[in-house]
N, C-alpha and C. Protein backbone atom coordinates (compact mmCIF):
# COMPACT_ATOMS: atom_id res chain seq x y z
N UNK A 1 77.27 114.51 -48.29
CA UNK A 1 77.94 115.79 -48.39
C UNK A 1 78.55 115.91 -49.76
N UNK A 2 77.98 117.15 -50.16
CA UNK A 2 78.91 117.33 -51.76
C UNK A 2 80.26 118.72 -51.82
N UNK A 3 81.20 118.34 -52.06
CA UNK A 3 82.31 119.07 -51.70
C UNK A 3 82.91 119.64 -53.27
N UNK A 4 82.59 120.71 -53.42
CA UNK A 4 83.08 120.84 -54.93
C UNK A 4 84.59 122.16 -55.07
N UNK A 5 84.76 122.29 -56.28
CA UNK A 5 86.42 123.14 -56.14
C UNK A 5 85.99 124.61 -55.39
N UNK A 6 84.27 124.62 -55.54
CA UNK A 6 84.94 126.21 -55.44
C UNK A 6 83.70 126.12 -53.71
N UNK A 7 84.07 125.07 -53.34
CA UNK A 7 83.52 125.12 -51.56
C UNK A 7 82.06 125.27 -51.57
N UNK A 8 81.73 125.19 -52.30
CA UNK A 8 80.36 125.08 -51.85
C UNK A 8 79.95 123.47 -51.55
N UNK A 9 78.76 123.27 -50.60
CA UNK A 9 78.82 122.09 -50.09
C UNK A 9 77.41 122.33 -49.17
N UNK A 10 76.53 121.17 -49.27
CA UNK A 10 75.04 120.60 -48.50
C UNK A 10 75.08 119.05 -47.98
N UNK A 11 74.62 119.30 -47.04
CA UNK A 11 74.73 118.55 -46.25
C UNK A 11 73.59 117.64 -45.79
N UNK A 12 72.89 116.26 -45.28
CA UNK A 12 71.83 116.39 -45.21
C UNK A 12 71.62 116.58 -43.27
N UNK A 13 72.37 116.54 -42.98
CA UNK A 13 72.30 116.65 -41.37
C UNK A 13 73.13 117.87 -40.73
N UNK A 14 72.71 118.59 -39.31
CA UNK A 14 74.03 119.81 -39.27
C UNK A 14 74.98 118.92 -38.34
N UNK A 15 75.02 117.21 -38.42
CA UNK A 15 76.18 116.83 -37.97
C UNK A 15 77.34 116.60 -38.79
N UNK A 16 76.46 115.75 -40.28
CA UNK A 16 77.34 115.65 -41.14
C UNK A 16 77.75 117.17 -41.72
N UNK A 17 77.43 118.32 -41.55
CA UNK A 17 77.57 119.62 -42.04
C UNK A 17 78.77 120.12 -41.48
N UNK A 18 78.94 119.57 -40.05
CA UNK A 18 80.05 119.87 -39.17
C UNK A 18 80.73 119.38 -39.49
N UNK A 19 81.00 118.10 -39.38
CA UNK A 19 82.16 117.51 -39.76
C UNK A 19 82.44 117.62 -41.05
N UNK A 20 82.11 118.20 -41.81
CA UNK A 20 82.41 118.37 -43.61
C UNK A 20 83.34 119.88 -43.16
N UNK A 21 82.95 120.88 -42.71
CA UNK A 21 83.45 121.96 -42.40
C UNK A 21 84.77 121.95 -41.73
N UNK A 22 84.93 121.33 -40.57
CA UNK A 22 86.08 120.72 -40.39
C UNK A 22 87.04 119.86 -41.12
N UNK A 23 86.60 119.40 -41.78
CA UNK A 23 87.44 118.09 -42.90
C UNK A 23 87.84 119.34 -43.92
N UNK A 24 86.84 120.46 -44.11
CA UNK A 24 87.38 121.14 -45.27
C UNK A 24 89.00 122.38 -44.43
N UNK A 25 87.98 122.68 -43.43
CA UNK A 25 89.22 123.80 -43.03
C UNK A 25 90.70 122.98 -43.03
N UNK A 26 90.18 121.50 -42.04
CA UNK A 26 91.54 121.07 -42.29
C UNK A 26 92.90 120.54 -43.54
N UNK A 27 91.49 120.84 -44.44
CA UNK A 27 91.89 120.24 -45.99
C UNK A 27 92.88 119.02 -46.03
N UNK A 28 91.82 118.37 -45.30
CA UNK A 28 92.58 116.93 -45.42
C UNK A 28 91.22 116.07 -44.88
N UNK A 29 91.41 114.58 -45.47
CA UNK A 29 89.92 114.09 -45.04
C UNK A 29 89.69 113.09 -46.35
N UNK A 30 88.74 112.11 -46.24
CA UNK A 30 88.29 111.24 -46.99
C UNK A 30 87.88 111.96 -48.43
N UNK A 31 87.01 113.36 -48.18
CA UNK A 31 86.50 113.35 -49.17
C UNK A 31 87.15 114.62 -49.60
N UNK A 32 88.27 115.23 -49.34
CA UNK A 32 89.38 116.00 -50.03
C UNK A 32 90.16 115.25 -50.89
N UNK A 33 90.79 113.81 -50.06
CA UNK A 33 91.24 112.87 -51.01
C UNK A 33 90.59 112.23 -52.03
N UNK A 34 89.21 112.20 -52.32
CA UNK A 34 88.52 111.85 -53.01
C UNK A 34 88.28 112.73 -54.43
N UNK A 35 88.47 114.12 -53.82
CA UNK A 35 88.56 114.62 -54.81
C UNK A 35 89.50 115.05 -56.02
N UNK A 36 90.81 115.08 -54.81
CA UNK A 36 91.96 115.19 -55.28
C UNK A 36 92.32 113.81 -56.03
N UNK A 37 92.01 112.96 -55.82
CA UNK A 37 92.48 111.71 -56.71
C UNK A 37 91.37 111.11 -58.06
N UNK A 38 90.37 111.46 -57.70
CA UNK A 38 89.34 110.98 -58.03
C UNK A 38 88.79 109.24 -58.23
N UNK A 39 88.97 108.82 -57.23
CA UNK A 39 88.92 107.72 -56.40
C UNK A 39 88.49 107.52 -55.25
N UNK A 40 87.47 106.73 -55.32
CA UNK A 40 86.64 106.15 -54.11
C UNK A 40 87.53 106.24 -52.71
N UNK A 41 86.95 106.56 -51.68
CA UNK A 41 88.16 107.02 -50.26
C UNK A 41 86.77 106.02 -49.53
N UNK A 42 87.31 105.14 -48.86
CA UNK A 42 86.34 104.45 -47.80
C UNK A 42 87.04 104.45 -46.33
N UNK A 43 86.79 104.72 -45.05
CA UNK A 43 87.39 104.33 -44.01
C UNK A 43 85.87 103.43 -43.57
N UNK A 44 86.06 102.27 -43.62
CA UNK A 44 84.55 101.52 -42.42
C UNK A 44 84.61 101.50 -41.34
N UNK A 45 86.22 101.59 -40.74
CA UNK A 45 86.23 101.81 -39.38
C UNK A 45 87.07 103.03 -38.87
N UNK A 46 86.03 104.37 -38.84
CA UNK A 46 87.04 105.77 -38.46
C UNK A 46 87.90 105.59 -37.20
N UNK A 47 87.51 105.30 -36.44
CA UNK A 47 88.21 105.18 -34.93
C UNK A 47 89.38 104.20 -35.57
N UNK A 48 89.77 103.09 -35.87
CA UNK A 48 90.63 102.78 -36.59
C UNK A 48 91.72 102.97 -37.62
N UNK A 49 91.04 103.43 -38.60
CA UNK A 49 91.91 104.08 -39.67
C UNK A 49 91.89 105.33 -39.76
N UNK A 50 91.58 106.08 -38.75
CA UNK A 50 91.00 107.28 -38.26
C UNK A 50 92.88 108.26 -38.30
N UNK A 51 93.68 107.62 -38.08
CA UNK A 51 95.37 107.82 -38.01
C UNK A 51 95.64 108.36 -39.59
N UNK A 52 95.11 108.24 -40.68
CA UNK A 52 95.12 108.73 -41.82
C UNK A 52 94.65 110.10 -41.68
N UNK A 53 93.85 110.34 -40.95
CA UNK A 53 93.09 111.69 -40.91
C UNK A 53 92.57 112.16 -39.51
N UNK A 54 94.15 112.48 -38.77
CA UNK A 54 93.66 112.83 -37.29
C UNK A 54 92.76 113.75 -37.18
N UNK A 55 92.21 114.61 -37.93
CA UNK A 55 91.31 115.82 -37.85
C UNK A 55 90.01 115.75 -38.13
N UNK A 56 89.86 114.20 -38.70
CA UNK A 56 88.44 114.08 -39.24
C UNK A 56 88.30 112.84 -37.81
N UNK A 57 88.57 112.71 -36.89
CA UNK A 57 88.37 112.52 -35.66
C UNK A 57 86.94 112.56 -35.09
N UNK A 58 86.62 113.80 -35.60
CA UNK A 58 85.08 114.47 -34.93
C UNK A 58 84.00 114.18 -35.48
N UNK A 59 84.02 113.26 -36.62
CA UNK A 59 83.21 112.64 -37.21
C UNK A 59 83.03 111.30 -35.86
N UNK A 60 83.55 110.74 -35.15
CA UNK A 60 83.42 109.97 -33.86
C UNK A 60 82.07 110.89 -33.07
N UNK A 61 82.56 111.49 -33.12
CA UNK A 61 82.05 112.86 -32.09
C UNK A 61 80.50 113.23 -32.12
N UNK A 62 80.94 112.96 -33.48
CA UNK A 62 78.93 113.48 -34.39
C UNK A 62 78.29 112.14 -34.35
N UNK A 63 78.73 111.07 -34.18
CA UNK A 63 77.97 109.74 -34.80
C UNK A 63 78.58 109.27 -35.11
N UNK A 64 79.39 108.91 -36.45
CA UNK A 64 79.58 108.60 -37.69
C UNK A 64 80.54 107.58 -37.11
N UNK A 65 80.72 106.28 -37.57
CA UNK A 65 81.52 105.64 -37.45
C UNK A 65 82.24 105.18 -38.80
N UNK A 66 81.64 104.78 -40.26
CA UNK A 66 82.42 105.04 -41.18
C UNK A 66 81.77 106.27 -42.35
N UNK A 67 82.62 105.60 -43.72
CA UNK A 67 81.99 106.82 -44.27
C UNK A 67 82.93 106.80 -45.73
N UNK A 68 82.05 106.90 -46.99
CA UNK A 68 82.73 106.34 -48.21
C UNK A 68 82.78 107.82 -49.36
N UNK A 69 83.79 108.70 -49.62
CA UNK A 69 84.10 109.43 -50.41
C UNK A 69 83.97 109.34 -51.61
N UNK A 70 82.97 109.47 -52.49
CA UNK A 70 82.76 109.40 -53.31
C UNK A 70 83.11 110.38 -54.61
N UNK A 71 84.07 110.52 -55.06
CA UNK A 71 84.19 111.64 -56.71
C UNK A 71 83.28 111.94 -57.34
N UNK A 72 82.97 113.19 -57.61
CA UNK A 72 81.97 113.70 -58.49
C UNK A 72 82.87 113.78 -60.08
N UNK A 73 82.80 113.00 -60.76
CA UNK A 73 83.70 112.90 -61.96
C UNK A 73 82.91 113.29 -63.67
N UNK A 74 83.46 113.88 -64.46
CA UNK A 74 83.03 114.21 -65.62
C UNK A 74 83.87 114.10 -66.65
N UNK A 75 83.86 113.13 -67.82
CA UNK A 75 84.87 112.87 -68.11
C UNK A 75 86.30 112.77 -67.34
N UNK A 76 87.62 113.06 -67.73
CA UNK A 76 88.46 112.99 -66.82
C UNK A 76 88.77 114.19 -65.97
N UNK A 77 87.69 114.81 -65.53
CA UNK A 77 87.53 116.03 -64.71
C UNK A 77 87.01 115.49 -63.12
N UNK A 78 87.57 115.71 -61.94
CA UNK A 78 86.66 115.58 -61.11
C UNK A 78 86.20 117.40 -60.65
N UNK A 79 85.22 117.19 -60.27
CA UNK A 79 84.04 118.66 -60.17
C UNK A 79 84.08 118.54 -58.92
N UNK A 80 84.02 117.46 -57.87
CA UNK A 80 83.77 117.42 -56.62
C UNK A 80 84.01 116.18 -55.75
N UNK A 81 83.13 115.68 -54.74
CA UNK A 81 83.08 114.47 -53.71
C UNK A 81 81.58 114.57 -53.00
N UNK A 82 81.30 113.40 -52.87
CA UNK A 82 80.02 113.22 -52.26
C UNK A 82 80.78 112.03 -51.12
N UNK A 83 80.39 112.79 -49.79
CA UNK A 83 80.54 111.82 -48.30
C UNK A 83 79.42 111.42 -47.86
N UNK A 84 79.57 109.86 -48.11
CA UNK A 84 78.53 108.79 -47.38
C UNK A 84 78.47 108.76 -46.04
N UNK A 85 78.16 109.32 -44.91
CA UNK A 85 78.50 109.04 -43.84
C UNK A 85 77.18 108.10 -43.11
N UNK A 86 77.75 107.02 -42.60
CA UNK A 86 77.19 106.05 -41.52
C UNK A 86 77.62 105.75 -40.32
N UNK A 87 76.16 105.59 -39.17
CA UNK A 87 76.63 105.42 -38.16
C UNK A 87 76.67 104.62 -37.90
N UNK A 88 77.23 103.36 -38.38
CA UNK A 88 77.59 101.93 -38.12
C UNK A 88 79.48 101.72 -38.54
N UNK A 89 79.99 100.74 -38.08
CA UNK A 89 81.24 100.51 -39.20
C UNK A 89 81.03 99.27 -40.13
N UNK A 90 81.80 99.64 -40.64
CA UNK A 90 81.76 98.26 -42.17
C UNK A 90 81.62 99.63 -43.55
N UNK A 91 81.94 98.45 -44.49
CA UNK A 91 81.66 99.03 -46.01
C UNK A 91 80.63 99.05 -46.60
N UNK A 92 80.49 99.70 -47.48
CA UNK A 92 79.28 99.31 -48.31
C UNK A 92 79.30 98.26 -48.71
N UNK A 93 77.53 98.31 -48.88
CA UNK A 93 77.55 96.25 -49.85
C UNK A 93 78.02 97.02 -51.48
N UNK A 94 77.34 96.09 -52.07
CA UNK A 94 77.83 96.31 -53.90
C UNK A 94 76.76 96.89 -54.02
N UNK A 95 75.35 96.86 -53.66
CA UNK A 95 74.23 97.86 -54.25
C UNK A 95 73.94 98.91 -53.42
N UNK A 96 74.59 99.10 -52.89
CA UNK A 96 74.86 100.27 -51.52
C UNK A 96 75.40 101.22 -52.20
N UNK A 97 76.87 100.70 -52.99
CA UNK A 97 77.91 101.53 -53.51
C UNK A 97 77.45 101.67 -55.04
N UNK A 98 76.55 100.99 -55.68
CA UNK A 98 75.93 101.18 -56.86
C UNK A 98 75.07 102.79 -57.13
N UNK A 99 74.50 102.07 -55.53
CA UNK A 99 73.36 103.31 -55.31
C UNK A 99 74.07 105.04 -54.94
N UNK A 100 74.98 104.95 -54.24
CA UNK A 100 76.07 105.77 -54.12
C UNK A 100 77.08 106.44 -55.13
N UNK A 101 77.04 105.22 -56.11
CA UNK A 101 77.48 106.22 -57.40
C UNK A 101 76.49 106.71 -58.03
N UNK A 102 75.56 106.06 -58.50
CA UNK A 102 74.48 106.80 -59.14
C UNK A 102 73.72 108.42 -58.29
N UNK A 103 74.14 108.46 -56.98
CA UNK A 103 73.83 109.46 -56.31
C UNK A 103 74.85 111.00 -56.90
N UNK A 104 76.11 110.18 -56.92
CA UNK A 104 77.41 110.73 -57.14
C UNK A 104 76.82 111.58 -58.66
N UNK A 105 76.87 110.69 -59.11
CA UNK A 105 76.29 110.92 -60.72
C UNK A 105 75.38 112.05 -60.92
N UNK A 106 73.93 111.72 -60.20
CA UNK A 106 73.49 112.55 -60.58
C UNK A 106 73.92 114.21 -59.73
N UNK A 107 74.27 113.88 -58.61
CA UNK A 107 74.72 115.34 -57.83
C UNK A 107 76.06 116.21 -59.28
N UNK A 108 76.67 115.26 -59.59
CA UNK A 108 77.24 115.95 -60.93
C UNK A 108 76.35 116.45 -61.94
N UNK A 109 75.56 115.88 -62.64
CA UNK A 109 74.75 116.59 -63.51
C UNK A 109 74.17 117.80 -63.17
N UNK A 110 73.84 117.89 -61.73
CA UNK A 110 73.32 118.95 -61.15
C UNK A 110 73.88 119.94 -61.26
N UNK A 111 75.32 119.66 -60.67
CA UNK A 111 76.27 120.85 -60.57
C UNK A 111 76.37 121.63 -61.74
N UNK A 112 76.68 120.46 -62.65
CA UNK A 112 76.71 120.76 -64.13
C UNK A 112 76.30 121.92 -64.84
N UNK A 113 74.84 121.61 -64.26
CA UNK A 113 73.97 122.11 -64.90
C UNK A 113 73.79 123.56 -64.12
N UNK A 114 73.45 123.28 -63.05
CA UNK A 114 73.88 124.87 -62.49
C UNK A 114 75.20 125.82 -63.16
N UNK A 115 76.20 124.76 -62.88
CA UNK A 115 77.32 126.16 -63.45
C UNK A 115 77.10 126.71 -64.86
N UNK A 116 75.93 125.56 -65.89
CA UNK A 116 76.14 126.32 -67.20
C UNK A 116 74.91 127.48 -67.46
N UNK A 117 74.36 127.01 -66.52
CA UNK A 117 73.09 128.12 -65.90
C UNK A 117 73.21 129.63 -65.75
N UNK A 118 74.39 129.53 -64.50
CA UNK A 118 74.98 130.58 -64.34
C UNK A 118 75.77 131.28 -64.91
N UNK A 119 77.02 130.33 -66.08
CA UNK A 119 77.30 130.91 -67.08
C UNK A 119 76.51 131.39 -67.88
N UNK A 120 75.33 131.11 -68.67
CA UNK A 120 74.82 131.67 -69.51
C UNK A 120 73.85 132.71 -68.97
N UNK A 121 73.46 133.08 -67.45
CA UNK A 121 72.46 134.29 -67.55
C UNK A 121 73.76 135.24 -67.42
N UNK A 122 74.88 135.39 -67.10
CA UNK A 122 76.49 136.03 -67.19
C UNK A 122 76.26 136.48 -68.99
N UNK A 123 76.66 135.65 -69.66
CA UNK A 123 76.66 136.09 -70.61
C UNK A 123 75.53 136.58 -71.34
N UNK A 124 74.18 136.13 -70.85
CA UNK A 124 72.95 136.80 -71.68
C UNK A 124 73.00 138.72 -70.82
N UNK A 125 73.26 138.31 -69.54
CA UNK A 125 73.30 139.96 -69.16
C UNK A 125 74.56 140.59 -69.87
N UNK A 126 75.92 140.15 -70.03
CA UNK A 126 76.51 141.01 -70.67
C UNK A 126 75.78 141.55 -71.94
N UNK A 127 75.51 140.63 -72.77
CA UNK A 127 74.58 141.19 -74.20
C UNK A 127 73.53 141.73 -74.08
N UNK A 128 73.00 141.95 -73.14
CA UNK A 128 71.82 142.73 -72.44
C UNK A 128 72.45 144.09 -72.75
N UNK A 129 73.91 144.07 -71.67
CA UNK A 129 74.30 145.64 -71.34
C UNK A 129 74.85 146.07 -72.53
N UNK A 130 75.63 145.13 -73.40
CA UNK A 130 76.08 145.67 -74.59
C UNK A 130 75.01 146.14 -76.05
N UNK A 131 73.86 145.63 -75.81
CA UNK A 131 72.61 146.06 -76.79
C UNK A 131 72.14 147.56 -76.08
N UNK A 132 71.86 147.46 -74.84
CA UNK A 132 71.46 148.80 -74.02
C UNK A 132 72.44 149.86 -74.78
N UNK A 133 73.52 150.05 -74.26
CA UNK A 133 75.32 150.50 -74.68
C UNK A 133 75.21 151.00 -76.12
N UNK A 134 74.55 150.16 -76.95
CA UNK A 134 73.95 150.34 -78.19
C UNK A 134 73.56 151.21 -78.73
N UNK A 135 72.12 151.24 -78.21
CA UNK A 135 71.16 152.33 -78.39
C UNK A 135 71.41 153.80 -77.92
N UNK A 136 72.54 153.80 -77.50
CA UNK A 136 73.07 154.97 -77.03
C UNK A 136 74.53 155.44 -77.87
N UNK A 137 75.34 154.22 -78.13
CA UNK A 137 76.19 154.71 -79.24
C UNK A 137 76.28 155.18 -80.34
N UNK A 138 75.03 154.24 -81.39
CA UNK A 138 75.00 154.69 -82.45
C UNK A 138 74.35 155.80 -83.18
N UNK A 139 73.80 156.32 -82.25
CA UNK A 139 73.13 157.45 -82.49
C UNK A 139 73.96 158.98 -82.13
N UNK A 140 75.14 158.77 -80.94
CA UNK A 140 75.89 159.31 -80.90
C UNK A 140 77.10 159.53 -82.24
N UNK A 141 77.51 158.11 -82.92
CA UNK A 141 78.26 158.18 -84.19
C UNK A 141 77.64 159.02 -85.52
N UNK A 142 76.33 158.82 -85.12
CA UNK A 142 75.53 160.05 -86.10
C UNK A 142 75.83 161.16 -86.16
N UNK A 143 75.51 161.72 -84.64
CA UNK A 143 75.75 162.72 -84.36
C UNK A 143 76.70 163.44 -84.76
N UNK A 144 78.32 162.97 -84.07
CA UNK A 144 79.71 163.06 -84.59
C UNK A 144 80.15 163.01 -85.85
N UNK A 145 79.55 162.07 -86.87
CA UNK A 145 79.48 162.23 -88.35
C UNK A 145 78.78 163.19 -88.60
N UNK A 146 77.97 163.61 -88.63
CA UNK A 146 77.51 164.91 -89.30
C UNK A 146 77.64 166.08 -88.60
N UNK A 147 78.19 166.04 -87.18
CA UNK A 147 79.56 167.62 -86.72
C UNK A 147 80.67 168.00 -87.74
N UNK A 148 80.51 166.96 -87.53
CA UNK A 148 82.70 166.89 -87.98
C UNK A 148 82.14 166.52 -89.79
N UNK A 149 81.09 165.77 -90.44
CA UNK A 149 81.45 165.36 -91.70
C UNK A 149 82.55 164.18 -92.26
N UNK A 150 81.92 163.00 -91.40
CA UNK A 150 83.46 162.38 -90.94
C UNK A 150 82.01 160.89 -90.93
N UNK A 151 83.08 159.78 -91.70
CA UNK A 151 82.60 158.73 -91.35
C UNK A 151 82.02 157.96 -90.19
N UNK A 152 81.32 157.20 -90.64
CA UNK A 152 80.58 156.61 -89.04
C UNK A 152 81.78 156.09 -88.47
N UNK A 153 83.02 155.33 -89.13
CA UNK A 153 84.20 154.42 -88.32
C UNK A 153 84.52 155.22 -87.56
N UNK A 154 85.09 156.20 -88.53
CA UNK A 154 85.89 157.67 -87.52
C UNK A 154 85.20 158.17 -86.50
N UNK A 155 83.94 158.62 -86.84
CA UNK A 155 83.08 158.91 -85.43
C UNK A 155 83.12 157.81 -84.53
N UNK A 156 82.94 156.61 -84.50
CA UNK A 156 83.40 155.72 -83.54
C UNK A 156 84.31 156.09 -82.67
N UNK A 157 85.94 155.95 -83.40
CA UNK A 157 86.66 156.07 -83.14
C UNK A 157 87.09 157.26 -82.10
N UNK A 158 86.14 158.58 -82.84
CA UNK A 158 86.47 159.45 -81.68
C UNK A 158 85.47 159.36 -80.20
N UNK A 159 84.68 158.89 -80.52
CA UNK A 159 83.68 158.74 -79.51
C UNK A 159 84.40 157.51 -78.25
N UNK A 160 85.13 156.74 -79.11
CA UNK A 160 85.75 155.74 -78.29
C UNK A 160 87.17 156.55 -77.50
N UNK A 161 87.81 157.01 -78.38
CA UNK A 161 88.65 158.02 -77.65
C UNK A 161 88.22 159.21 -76.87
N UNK A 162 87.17 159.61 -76.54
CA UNK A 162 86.84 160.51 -75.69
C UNK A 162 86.76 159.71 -74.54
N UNK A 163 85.70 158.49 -74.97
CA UNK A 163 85.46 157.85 -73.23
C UNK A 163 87.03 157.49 -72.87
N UNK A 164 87.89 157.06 -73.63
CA UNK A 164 88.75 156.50 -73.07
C UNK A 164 89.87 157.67 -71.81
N UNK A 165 89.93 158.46 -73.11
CA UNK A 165 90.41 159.94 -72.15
C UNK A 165 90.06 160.42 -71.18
N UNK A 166 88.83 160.05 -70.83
CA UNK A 166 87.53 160.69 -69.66
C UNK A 166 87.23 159.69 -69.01
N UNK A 167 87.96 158.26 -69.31
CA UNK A 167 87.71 157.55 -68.20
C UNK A 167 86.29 157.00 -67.71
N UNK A 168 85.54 156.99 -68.88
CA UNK A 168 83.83 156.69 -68.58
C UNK A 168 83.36 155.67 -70.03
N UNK A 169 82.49 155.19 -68.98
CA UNK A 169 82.10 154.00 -69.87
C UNK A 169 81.21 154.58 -71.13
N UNK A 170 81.48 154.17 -72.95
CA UNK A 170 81.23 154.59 -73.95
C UNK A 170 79.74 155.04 -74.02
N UNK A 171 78.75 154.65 -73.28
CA UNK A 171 77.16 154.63 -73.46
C UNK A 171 77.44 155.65 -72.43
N UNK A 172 78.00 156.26 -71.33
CA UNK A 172 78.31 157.73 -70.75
C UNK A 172 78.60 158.45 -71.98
N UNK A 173 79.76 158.19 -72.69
CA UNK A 173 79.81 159.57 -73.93
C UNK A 173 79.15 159.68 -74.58
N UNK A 174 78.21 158.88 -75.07
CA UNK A 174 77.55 158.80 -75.73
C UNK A 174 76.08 159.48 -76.03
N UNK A 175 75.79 159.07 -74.39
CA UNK A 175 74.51 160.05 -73.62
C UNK A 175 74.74 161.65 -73.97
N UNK A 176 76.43 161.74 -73.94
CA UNK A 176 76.45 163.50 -73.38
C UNK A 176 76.79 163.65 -74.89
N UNK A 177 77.20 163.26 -75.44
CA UNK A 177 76.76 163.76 -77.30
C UNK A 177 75.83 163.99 -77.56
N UNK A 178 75.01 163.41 -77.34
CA UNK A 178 73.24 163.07 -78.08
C UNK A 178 72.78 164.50 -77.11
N UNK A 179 73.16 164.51 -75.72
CA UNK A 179 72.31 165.90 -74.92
C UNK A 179 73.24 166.85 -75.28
N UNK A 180 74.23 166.91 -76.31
CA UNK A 180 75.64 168.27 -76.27
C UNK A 180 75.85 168.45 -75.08
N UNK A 181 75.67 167.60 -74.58
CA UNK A 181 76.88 167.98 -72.86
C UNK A 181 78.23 168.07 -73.23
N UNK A 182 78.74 167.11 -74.34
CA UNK A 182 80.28 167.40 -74.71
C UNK A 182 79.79 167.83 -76.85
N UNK A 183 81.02 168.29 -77.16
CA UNK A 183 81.36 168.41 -78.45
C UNK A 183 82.48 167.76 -78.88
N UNK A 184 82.25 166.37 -79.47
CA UNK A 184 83.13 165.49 -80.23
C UNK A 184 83.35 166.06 -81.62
């Protein structure tokens, strides 16, 4: 289970899916603390140490008898938690938990890489709309400069103060200059 700040989270079973959902509503749980500290959270025996986290209980319920919280960490950032869950008790061995960070690891790069993904088609569409926005302004500042006889700044300027007065986005005034729907 990967548990990150802004809740999103996959699961590979809809048992472990359940009990992640629960651990989150209750916001408390191995791999809340995991994230919040950014430090390994192990219980090997839930029914046991299960008194740390009466709510993650239902992990009994689903199977799971332990289960190792793993930090999704980036530099000194943690991004998230990855929950090991097993239906046995005990800890991990050392190449268990090797293999478990390197899981950790790469589920970070992933994330990573998604969020800068999504940041950048964000910003390639803003410059999308602001080139569109474009082709509609500056031809309007033409316009307005040679009404009025008035610099391209100044025509800006009034073109920017019309939308602002009218409450419409600048590539709207802009449109209705170029068709004389308005007279700037």
């Amino acid at each position: 289970m990967i548990q990150t700040a802004t809740c999103r989270s996959a699961a590979t079973s809809k048992e472990s899916h359940l009990v992640e959902v629960l651990h989150h509503q209750a916001g408390a749980g191995p791999c809340v603390d995991a994230y919040r500290s950014g430090a390994v959270v192990t219980l090997s025996n839930i029914a046991a140490d299960g008194c740390r986290y009466p709510n993650f209980q239902a992990a009994l319920s689903q199977g799971f008898h332990s289960v190792d919280a793993i930090p999704l960490r980036f530099r000194p950032n943690t991004i998230g938690a990855l929950n090991l869950f097993r239906t046995r008790i005990g800890a991990l061995s050392s190449e268990d938990s090797t293999i478990g960070q390197a899981l950790a690891d790469v589920a970070t790069i992933s994330l990573l890489h998604e969020r800068s993904a999504r940041k950048n088609a964000t910003v390639n569409a803003q410059l999308q709309r602001a080139l569109t926005s474009r082709v509609f302004i500056e031809p309007a500042k033409g316009v307005i400069a040679a009404r009025n006889n008035i610099h391209m700044d100044e025509a800006f300027k009034r073109l920017r103060e019309h939308a602002r007065a009218h409450q419409e986005p600048m590539h709207r005034s802009a449109t209705n200059v170029i068709n004389t729907v308005v007279m700037i």
